[in-house]
N, C-alpha and C. Protein backbone atom coordinates (compact mmCIF):
# COMPACT_ATOMS: atom_id res chain seq x y z
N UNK A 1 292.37 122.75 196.00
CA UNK A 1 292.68 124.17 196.08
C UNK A 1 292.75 124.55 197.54
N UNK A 2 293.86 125.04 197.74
CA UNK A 2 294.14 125.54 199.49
C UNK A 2 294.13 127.27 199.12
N UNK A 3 292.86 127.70 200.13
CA UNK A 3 293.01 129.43 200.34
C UNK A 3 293.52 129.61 201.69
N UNK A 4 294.65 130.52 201.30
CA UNK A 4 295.32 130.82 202.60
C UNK A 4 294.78 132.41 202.64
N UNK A 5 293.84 132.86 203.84
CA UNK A 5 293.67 134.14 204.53
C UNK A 5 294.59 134.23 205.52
N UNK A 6 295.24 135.66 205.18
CA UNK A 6 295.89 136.15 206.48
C UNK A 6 294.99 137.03 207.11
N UNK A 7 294.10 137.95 206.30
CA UNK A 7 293.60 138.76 207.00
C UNK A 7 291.43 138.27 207.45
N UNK A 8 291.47 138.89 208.98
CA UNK A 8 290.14 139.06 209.32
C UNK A 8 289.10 138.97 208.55
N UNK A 9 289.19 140.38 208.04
CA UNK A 9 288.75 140.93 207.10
C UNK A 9 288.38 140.37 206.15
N UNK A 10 289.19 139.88 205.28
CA UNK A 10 289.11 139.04 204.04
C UNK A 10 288.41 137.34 204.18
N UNK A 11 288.63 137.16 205.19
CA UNK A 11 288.09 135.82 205.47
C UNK A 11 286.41 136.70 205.65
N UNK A 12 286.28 137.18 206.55
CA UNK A 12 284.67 137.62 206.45
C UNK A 12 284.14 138.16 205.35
N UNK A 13 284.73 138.78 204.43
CA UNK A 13 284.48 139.33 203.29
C UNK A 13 283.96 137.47 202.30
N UNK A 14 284.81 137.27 202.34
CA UNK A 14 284.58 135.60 201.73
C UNK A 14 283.17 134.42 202.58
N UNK A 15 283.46 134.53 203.49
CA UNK A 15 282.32 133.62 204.06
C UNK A 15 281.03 134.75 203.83
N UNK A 16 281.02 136.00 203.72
CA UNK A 16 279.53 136.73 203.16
C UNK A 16 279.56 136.23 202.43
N UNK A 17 280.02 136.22 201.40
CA UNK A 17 280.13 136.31 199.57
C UNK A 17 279.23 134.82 199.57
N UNK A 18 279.73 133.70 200.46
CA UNK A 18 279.55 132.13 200.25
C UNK A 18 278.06 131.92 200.54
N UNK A 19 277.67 133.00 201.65
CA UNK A 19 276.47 132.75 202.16
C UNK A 19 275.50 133.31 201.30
N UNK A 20 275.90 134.90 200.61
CA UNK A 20 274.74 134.86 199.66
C UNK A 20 274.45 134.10 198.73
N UNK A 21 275.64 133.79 198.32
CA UNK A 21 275.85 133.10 197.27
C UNK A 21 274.55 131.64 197.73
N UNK A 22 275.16 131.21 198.66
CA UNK A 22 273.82 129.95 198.69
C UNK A 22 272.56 130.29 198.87
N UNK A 23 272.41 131.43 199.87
CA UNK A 23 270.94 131.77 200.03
C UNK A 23 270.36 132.39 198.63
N UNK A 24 270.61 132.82 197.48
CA UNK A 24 270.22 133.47 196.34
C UNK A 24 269.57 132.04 195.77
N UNK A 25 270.44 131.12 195.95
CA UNK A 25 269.52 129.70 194.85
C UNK A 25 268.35 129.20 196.21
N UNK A 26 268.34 129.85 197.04
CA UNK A 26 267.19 129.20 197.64
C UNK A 26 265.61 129.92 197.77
N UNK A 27 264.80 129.54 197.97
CA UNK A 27 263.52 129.89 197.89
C UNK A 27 262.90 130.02 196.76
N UNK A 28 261.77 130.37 196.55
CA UNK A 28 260.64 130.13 195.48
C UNK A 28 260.56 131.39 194.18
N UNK A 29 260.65 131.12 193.11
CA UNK A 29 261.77 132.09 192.35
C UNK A 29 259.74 132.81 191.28
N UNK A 30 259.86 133.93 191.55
CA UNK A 30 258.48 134.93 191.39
C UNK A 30 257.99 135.85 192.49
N UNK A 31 257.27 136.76 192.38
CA UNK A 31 256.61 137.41 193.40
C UNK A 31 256.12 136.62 194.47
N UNK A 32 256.38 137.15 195.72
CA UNK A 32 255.67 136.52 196.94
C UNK A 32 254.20 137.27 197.54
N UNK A 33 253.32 136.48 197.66
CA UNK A 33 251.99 137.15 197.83
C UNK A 33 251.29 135.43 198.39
N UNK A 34 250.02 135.91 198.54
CA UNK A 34 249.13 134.63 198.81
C UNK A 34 247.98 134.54 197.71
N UNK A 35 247.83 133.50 197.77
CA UNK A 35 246.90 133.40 196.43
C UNK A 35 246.06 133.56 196.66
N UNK A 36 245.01 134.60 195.92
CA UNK A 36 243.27 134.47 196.31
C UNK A 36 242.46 133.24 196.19
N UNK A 37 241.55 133.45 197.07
CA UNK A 37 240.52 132.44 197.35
C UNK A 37 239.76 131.82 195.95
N UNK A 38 239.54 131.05 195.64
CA UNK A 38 238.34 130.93 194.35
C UNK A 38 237.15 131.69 194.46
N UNK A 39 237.06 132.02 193.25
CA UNK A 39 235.64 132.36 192.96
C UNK A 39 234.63 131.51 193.57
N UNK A 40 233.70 131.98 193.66
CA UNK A 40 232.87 131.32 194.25
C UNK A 40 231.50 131.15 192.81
N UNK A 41 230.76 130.34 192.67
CA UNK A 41 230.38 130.39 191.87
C UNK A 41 228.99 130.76 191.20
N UNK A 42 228.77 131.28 190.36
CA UNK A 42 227.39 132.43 189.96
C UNK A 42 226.20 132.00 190.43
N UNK A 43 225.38 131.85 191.31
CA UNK A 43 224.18 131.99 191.60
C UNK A 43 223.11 131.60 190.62
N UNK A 44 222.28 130.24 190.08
CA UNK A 44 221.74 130.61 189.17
C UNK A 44 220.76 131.21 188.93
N UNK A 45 219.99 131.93 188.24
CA UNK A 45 218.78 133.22 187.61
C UNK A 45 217.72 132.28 188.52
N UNK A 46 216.53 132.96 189.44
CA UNK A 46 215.58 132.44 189.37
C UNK A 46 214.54 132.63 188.67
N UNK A 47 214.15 131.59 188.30
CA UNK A 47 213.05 132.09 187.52
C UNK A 47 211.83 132.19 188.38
N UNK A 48 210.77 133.15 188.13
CA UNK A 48 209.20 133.41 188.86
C UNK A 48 209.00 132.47 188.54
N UNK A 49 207.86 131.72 190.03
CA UNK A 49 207.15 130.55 189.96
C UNK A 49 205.53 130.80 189.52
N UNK A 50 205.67 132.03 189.79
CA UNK A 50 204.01 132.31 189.61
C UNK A 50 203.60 133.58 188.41
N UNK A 51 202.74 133.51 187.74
CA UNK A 51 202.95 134.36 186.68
C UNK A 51 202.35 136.19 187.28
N UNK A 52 202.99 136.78 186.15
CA UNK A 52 202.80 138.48 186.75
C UNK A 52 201.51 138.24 187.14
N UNK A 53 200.53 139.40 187.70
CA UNK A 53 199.18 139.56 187.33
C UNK A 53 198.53 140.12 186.14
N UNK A 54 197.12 139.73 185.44
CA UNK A 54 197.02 140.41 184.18
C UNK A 54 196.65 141.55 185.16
N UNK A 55 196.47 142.63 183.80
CA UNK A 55 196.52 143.94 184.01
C UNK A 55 194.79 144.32 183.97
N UNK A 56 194.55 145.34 184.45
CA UNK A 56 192.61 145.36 184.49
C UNK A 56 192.35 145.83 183.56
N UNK A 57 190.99 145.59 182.67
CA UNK A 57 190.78 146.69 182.23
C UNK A 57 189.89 147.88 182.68
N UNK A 58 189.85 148.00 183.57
CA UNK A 58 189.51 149.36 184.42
C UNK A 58 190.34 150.46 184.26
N UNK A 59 191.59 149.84 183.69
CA UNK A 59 192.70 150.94 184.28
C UNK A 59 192.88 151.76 182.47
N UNK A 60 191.93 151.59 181.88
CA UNK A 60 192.30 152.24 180.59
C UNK A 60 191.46 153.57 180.53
């Protein structure tokens, strides 16, 4: 296939068209963002090593 442009114009009109045309299939196809960090992970419960104090009986 031979395209004959006579005009400026039309030739630039065409080489846009070509360029979006390739840049549209390129890059990474979804939202662009950065991914968050991981969780980090839960802390486990400590348990008391030493028991409450009993309670007096004074205090009744």
């Amino acid at each position: 296939m031979i395209l004959i442009v006579k005009s400026s114009s039309a030739l630039n009109i065409g080489i846009t068209a070509v360029v979006f045309g390739l840049l549209a299939g390129c890059g990474q196809a979804g939202p662009l963002y950065l991914p968050k960090p991981p969780a980090k992970p839960a802390a486990p419960a400590v348990s008391p090593t030493t028991p409450p104090p009993p309670s007096s009986p004074a205090a009744q």
